[in-house]
Structures are given as C-alpha cells and as structure tokens.
C-alpha atoms as a PDB file:
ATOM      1  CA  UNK A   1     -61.837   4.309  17.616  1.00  0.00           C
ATOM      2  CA  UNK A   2     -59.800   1.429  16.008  1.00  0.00           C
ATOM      3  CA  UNK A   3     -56.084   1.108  17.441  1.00  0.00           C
ATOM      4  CA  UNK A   4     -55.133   1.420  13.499  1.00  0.00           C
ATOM      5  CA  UNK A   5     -57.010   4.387  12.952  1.00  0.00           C
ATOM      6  CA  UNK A   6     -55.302   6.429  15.701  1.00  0.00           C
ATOM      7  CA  UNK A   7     -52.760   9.271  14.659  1.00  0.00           C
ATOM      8  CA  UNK A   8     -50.675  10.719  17.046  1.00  0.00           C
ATOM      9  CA  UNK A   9     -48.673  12.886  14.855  1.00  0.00           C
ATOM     10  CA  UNK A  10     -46.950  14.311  18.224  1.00  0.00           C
ATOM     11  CA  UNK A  11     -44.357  11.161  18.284  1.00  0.00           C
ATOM     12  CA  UNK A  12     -42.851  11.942  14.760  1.00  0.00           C
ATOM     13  CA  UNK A  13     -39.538  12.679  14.362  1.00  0.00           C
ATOM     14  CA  UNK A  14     -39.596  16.574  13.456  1.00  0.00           C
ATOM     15  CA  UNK A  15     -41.484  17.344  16.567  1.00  0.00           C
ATOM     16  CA  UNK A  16     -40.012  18.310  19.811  1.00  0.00           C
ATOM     17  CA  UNK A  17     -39.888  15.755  22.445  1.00  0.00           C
ATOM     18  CA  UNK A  18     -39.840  18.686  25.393  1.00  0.00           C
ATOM     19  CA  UNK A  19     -41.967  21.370  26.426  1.00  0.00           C
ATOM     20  CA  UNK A  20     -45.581  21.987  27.156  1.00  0.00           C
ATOM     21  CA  UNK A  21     -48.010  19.894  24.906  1.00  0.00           C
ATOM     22  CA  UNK A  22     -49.465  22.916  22.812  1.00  0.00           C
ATOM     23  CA  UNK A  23     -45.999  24.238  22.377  1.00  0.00           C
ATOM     24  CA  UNK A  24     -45.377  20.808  20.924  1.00  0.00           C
ATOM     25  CA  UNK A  25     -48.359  20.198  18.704  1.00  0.00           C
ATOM     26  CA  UNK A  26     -47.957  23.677  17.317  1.00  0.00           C
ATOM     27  CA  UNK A  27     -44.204  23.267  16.290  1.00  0.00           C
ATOM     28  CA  UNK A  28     -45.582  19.817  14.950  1.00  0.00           C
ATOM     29  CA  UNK A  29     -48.070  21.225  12.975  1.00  0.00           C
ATOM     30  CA  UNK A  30     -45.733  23.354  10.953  1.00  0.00           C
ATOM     31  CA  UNK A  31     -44.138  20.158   9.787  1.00  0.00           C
ATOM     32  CA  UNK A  32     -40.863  22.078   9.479  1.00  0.00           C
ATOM     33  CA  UNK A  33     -38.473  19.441   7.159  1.00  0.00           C
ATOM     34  CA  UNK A  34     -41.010  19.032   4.702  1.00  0.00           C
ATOM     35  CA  UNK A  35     -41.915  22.503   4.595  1.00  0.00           C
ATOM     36  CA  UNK A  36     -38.470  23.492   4.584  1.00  0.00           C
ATOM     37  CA  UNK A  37     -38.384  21.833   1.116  1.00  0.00           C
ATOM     38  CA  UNK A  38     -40.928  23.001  -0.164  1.00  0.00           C
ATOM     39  CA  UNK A  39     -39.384  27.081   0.685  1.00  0.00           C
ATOM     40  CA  UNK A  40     -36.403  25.260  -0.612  1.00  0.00           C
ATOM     41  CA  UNK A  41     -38.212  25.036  -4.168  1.00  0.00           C
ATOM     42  CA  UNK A  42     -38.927  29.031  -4.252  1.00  0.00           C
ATOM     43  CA  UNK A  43     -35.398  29.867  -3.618  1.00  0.00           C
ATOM     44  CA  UNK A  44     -34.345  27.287  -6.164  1.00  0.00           C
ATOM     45  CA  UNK A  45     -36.738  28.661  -9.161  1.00  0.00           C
ATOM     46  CA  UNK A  46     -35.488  32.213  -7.621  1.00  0.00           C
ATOM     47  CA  UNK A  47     -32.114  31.476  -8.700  1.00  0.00           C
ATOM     48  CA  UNK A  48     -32.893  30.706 -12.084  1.00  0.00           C
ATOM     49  CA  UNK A  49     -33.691  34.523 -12.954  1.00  0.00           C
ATOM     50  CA  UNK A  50     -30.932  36.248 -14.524  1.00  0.00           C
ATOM     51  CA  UNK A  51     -31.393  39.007 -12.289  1.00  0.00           C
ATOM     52  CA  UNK A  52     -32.296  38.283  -8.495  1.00  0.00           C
ATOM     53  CA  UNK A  53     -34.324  40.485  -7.108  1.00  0.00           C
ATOM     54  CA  UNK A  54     -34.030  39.829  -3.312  1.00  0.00           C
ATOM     55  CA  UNK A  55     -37.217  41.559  -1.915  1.00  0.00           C
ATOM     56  CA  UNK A  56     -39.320  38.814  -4.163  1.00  0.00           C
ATOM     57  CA  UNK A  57     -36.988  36.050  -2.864  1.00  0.00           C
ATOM     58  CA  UNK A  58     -37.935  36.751   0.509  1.00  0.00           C
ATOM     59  CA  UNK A  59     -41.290  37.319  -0.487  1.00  0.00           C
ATOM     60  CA  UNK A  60     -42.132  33.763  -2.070  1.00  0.00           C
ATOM     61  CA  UNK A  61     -40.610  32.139   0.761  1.00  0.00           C
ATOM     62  CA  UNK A  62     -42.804  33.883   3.263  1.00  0.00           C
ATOM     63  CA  UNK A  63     -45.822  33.760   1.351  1.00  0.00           C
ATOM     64  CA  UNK A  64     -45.049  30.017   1.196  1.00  0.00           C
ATOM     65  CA  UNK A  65     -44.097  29.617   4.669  1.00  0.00           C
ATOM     66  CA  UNK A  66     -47.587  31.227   5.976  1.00  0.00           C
ATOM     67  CA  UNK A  67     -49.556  29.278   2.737  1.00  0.00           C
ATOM     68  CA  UNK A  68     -48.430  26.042   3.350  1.00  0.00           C
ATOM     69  CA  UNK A  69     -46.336  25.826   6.630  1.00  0.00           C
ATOM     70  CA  UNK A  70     -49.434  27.181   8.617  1.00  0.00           C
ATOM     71  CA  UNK A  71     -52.790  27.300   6.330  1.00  0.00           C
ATOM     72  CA  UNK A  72     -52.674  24.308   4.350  1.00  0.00           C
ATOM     73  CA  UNK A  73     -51.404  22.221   7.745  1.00  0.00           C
ATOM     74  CA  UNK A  74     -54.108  23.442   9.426  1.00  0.00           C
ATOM     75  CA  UNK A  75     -56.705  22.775   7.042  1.00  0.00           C
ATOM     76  CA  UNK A  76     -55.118  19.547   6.550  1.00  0.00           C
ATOM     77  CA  UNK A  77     -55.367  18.709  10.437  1.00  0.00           C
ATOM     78  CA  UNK A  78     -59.168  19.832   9.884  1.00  0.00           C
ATOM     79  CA  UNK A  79     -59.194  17.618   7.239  1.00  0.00           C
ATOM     80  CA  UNK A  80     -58.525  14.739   8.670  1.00  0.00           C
ATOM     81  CA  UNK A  81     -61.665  12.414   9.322  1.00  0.00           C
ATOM     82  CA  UNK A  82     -62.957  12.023  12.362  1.00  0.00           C
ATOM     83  CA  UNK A  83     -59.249  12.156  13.910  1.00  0.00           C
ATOM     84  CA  UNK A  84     -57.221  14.539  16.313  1.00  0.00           C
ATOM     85  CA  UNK A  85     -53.599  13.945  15.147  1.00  0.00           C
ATOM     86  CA  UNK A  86     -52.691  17.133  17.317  1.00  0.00           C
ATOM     87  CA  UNK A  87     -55.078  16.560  20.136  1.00  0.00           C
ATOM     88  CA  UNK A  88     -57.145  18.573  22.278  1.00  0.00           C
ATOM     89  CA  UNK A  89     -54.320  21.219  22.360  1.00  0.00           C
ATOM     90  CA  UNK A  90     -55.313  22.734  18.968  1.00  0.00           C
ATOM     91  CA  UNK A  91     -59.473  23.221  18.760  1.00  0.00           C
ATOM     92  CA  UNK A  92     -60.865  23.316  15.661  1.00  0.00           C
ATOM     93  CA  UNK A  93     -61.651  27.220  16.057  1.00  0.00           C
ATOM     94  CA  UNK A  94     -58.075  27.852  16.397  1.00  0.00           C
ATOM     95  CA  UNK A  95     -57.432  25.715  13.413  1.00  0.00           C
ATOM     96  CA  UNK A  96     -59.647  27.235  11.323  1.00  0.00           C
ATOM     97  CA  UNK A  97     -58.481  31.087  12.693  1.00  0.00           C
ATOM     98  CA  UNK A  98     -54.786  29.898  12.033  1.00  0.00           C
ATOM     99  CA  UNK A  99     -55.509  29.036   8.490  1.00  0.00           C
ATOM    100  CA  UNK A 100     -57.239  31.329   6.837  1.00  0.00           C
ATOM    101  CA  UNK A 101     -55.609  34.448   8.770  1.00  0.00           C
ATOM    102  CA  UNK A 102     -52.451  33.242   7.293  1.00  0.00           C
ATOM    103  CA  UNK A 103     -53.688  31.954   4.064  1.00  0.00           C
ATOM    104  CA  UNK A 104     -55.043  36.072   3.580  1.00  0.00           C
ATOM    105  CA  UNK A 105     -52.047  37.780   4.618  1.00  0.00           C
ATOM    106  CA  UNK A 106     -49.962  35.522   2.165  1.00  0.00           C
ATOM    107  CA  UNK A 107     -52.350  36.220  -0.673  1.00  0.00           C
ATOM    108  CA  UNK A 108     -52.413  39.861   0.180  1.00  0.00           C
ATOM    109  CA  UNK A 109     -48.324  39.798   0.066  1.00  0.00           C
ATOM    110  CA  UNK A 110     -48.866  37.563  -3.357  1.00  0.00           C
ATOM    111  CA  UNK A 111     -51.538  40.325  -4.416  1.00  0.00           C
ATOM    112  CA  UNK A 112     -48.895  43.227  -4.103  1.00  0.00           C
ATOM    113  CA  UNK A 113     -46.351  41.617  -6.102  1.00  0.00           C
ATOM    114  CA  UNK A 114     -49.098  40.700  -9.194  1.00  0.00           C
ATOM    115  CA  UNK A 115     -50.216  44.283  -9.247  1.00  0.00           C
ATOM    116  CA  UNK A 116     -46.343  45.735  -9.550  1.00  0.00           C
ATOM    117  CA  UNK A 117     -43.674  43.174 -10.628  1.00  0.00           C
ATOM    118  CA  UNK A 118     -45.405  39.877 -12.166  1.00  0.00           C
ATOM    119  CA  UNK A 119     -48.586  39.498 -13.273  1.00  0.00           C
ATOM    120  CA  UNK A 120     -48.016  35.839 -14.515  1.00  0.00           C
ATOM    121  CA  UNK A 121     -48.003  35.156 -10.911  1.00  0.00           C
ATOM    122  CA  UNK A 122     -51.550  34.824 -10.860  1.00  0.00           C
ATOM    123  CA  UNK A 123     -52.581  31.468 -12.562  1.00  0.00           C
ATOM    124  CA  UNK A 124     -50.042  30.051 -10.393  1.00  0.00           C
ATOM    125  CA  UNK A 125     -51.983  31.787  -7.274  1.00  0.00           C
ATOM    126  CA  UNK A 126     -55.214  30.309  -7.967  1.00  0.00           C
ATOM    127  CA  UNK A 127     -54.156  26.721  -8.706  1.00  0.00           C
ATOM    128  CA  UNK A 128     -51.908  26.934  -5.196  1.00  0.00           C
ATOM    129  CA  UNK A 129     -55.255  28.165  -3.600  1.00  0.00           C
ATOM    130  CA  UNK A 130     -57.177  25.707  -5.341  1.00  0.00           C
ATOM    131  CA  UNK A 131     -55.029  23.085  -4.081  1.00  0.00           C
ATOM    132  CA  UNK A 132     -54.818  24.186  -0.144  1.00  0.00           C
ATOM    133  CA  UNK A 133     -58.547  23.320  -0.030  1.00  0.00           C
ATOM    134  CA  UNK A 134     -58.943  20.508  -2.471  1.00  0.00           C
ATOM    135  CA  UNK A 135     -56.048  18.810  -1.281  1.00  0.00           C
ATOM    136  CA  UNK A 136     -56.185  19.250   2.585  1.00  0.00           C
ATOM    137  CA  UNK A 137     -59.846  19.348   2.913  1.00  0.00           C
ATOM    138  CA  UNK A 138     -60.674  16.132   0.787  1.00  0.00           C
ATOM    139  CA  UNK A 139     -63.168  17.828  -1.450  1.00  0.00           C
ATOM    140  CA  UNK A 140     -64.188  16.030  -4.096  1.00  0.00           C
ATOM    141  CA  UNK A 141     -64.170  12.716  -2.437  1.00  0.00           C
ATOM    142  CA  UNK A 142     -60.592  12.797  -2.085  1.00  0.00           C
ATOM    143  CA  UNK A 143     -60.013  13.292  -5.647  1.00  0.00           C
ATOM    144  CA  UNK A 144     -57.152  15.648  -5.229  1.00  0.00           C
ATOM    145  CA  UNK A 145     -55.875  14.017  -2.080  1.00  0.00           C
ATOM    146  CA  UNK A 146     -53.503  11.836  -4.267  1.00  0.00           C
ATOM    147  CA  UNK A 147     -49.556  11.355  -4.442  1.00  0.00           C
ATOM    148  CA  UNK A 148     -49.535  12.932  -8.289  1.00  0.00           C
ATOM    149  CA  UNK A 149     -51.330  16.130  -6.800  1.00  0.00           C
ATOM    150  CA  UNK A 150     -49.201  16.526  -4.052  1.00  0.00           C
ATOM    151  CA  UNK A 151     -45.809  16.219  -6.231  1.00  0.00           C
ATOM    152  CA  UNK A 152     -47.299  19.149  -8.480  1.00  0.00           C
ATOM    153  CA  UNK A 153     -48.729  21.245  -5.744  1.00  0.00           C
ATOM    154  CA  UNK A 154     -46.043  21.638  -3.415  1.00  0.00           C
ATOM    155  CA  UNK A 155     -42.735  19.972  -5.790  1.00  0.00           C
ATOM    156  CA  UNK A 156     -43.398  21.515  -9.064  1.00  0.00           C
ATOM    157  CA  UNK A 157     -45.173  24.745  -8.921  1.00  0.00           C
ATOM    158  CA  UNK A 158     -42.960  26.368  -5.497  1.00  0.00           C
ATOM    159  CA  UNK A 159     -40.660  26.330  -8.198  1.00  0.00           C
ATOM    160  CA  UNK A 160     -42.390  27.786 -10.729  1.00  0.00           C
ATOM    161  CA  UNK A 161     -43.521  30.716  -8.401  1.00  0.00           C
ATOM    162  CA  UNK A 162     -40.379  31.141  -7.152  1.00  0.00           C
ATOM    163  CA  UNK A 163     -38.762  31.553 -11.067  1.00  0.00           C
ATOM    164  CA  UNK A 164     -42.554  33.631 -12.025  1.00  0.00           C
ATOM    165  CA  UNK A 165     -41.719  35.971  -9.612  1.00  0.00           C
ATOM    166  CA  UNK A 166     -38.142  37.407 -10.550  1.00  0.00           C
ATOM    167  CA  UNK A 167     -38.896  37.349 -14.192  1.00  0.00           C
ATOM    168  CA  UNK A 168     -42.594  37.439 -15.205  1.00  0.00           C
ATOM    169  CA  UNK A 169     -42.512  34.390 -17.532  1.00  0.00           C
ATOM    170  CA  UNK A 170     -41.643  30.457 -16.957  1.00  0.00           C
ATOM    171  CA  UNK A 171     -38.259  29.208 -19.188  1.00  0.00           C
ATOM    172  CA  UNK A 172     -37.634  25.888 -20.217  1.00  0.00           C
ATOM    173  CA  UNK A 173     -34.855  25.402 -17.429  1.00  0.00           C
ATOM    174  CA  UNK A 174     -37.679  26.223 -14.746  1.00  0.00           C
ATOM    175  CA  UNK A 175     -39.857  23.701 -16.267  1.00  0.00           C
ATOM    176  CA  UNK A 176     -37.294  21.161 -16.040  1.00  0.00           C
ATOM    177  CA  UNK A 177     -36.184  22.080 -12.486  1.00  0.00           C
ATOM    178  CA  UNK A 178     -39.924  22.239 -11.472  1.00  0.00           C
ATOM    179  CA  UNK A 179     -40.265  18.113 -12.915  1.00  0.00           C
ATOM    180  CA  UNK A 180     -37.696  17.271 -10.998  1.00  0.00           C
ATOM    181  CA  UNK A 181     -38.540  18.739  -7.418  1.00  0.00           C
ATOM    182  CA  UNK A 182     -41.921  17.360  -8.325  1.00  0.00           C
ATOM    183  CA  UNK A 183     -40.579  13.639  -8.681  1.00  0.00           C
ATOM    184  CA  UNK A 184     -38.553  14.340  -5.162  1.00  0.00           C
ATOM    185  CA  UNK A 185     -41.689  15.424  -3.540  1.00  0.00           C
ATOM    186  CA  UNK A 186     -42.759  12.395  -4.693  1.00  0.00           C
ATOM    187  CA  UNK A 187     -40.647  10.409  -3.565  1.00  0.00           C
ATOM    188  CA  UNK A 188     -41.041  12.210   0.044  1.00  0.00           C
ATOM    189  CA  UNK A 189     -45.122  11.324  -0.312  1.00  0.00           C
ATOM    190  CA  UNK A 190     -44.070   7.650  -0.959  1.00  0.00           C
ATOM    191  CA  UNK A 191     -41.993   7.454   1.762  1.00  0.00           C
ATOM    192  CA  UNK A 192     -44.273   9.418   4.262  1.00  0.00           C
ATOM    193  CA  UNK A 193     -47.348   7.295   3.536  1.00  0.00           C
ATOM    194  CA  UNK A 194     -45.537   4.034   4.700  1.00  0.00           C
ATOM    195  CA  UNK A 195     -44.193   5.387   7.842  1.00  0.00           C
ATOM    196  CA  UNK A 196     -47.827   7.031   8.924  1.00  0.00           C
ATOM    197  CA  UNK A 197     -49.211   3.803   8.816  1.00  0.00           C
ATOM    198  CA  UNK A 198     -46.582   1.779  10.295  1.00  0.00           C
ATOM    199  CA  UNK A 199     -46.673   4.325  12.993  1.00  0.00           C
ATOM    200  CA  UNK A 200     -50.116   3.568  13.442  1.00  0.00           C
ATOM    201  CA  UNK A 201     -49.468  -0.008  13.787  1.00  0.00           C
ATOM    202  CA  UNK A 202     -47.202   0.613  16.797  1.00  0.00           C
ATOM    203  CA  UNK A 203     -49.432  -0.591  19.880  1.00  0.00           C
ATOM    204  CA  UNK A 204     -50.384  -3.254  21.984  1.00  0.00           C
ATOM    205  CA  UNK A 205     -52.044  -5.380  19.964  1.00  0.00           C
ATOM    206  CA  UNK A 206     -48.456  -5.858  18.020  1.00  0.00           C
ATOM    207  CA  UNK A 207     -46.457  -5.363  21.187  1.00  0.00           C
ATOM    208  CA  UNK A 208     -44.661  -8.772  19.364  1.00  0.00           C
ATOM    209  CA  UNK A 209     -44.080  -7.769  16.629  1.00  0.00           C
ATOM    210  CA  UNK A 210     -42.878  -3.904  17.520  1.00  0.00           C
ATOM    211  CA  UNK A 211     -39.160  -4.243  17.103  1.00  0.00           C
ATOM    212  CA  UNK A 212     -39.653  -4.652  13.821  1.00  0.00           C
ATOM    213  CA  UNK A 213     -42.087  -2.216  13.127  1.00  0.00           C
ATOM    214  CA  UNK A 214     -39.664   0.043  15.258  1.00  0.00           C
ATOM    215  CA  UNK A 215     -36.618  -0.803  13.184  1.00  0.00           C
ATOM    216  CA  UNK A 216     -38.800  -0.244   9.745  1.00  0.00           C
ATOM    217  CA  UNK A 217     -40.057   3.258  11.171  1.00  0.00           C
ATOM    218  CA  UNK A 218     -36.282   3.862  11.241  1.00  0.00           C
ATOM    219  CA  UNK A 219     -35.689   3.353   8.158  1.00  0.00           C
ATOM    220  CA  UNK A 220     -38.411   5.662   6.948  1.00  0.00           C
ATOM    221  CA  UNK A 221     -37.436   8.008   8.672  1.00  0.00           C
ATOM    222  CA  UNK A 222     -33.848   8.537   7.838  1.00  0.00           C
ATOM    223  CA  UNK A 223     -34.938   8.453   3.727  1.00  0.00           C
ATOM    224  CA  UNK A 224     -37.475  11.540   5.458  1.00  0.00           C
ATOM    225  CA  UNK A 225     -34.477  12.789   7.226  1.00  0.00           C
ATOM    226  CA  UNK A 226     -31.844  12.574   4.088  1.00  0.00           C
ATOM    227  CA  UNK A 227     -34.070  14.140   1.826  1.00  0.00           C
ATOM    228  CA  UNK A 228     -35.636  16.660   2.986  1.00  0.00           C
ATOM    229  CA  UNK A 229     -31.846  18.418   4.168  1.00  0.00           C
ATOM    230  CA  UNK A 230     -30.434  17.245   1.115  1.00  0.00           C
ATOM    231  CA  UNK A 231     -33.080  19.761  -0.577  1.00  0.00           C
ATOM    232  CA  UNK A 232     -32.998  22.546   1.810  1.00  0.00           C
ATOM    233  CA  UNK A 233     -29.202  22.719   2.088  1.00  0.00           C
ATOM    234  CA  UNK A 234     -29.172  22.353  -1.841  1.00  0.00           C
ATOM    235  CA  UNK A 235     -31.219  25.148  -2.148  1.00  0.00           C
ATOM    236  CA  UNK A 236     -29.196  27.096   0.540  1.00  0.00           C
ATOM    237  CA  UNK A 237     -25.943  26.536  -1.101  1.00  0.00           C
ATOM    238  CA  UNK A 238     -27.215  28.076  -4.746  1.00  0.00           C
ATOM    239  CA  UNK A 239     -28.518  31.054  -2.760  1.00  0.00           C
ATOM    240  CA  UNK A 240     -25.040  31.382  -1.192  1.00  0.00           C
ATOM    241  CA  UNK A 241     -23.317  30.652  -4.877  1.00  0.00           C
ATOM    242  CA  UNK A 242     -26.081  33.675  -5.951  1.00  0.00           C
ATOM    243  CA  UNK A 243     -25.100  35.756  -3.327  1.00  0.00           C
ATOM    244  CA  UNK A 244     -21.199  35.524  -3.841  1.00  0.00           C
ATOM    245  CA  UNK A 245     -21.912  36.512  -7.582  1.00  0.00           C
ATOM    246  CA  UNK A 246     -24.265  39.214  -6.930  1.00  0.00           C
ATOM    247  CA  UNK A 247     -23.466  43.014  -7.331  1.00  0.00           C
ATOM    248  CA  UNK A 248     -25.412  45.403  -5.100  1.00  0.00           C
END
C-alpha cells in the first residue's frame, strides 16, 4: 500500500498516547471531541423547549452517544477502503458486532420515546439511520460521503432531535439553531479533511519537508481543538443556565 494511502488514525490528537493498543484504538474510535459536539447539539435543541423534560435530555444524548459515538464510527472504520485506520486490534467481526448492537439498543431507546412522548421523532429517526449507512459505508458511490451531508447529518438534525423530543414539533428558533451548528460542523469537516491528509503525508519519503507538515498539523489541530470545546462547553453552560432556572 502507497505511503499516502496509509491511515493511522491511532497518532491523532484525541487518542490516548498510553496504554495497551486495543485500549487505545477503542478510545480512538469513539472520536470523543467531535462526538462530544455533536451530544452538544441535542442538549442545545433540548434547551429550546419551554419545558425541559430531563429524562428525554438524557435520552437523546445517549441514543446519540451509542448511534454515532460507537455505530456510525464503526461502520465508518468498516467503511474505509481497503484500509485499517485502527489496526489489527479491532477485527472486522467486532466492528460489525459493535455497530449494530449499539445502533439497536439506541433505536429501541428512540422507539420508546416515539410510541409515548413524540411521535415527530420519527422522520428524524429514519433520515439519521439512513445516514449512518449511506454516509459511513459509501453506498451509493460515495454520494452521501460529502461535506454538505455530514453538516446536516450530525450539525443540523442532533439539534433538531434534541428540540423534537421535548416538544413534539420543530419552531423556527430550532431551525435557525440547527443552520448554524450545521455550518460549524462544517467548518469542523473542512478542517478535519486537511489535517487527515497532511497526516498522511508525514513519512519518510518527506522526512525534508516534515517540520512543516508538523507545524501545519498544528495548526489544524488547535482550530479541531478550539472548536469542538467551544461547542461542548457552550452547550454545557445553557444546560447549567436551564438548570439554575428550573423548578422541580
């Protein structure tokens, strides 16, 4: 395989730099900073409702964190062509068995709360589902492997889901709150594309030139690092501002 075609995703930034490799490839694959933002989008569109109902809060947040922090990573890692970005560590069986065990219990959870508290829930359930395949899979030819879907999938509509579930119905304040975690999300995707591929380039046939690549792979990384706390601790300080104002 081609030095540039090579992703070891177990040098990034968000994963651990001790302990055993599988220990290490599996916090990796959770990608915990960007899916921190992502359950950073539910509790936002939460916090919307005029009345918080804190059983659904911590509902959409897990069924997010198994959906996308452990399903669509793992499909995503089985998605990738022909490439091993966790290593031998994490077999495709176990890939497989870690996604779709945790893509069911989340839907079950999801299920539950359609049935008794918001029905509305549902388009938004198959569209997510739609996406964890489409997206992290490539189907389609890599149709909806694409920057645009990525902003809507896991920017816009957290939100939305977040917001569906308190009140059964999307406002016009959600919508706008949903556009513009969207065009953050994009902005992570812009960023993270660069930095995957000049962490590719990192190798001996650039040893020259790798103080540069080193000091660009810096830079990406700090936007990665800025925004994705920036979200999460914006999201943690209206659930705190909720909190303060809420009667029991």
């Amino acid at each position: 395989m081609k030095l540039d075609t090579v992703v070891d995703r177990r040098t990034e930034w968000f994963v651990p730099a001790w302990g055993p490799p599988a220990f290490r490839a599996l916090i990796g694959l959770l990608f915990l900073p960007y899916t921190g933002m992502v359950l950073a989008y539910t509790i936002m569109g939460a916090m919307l409702a005029d009345d918080i109902h804190w059983d659904r809060v911590g509902a959409i947040v897990f069924i997010y964190f198994l959906a996308l922090g452990i399903g669509a990573h793992a499909l995503d890692a089985l998605g990738t062509k022909g490439v091993k970005p966790w290593g031998p560590v994490l077999p495709p069986a176990l890939l497989w068995c870690l996604a779709l065990s945790s893509i069911l219990i989340a839907y079950g959870i999801g299920f539950y709360y359609i049935v008794n508290a918001a029905p509305f829930l549902a388009p938004i359930a198959v569209v997510e589902g739609f996406f964890l395949f489409a997206y992290n899979l490539e189907w389609f030819n890599g149709t909806f492997h694409t920057d645009a879907w990525f902003a809507l999938s896991w920017g816009a509509l957290p939100v939305l889901a977040g917001y569906v579930l308190q009140t059964n119905r999307v406002s016009l304040a959600a919508l706008v709150v949903a556009m513009a975690m969207g065009l953050l999300s994009l902005v992570e995707i812009k960023a993270s594309r660069p930095y995957k591929a000049l962490k590719r380039r990192i190798g001996p046939m650039l040893l020259e030139n790798s103080r540069v690549h080193e000091e660009d792979i810096r830079r990406f990384e700090l936007i990665l690092q800025s925004l994705s706390s920036a979200v999460i601790l914006l999201s943690l300080g209206l659930l705190m501002w909720r909190v303060q104002n809420s009667t029991f």
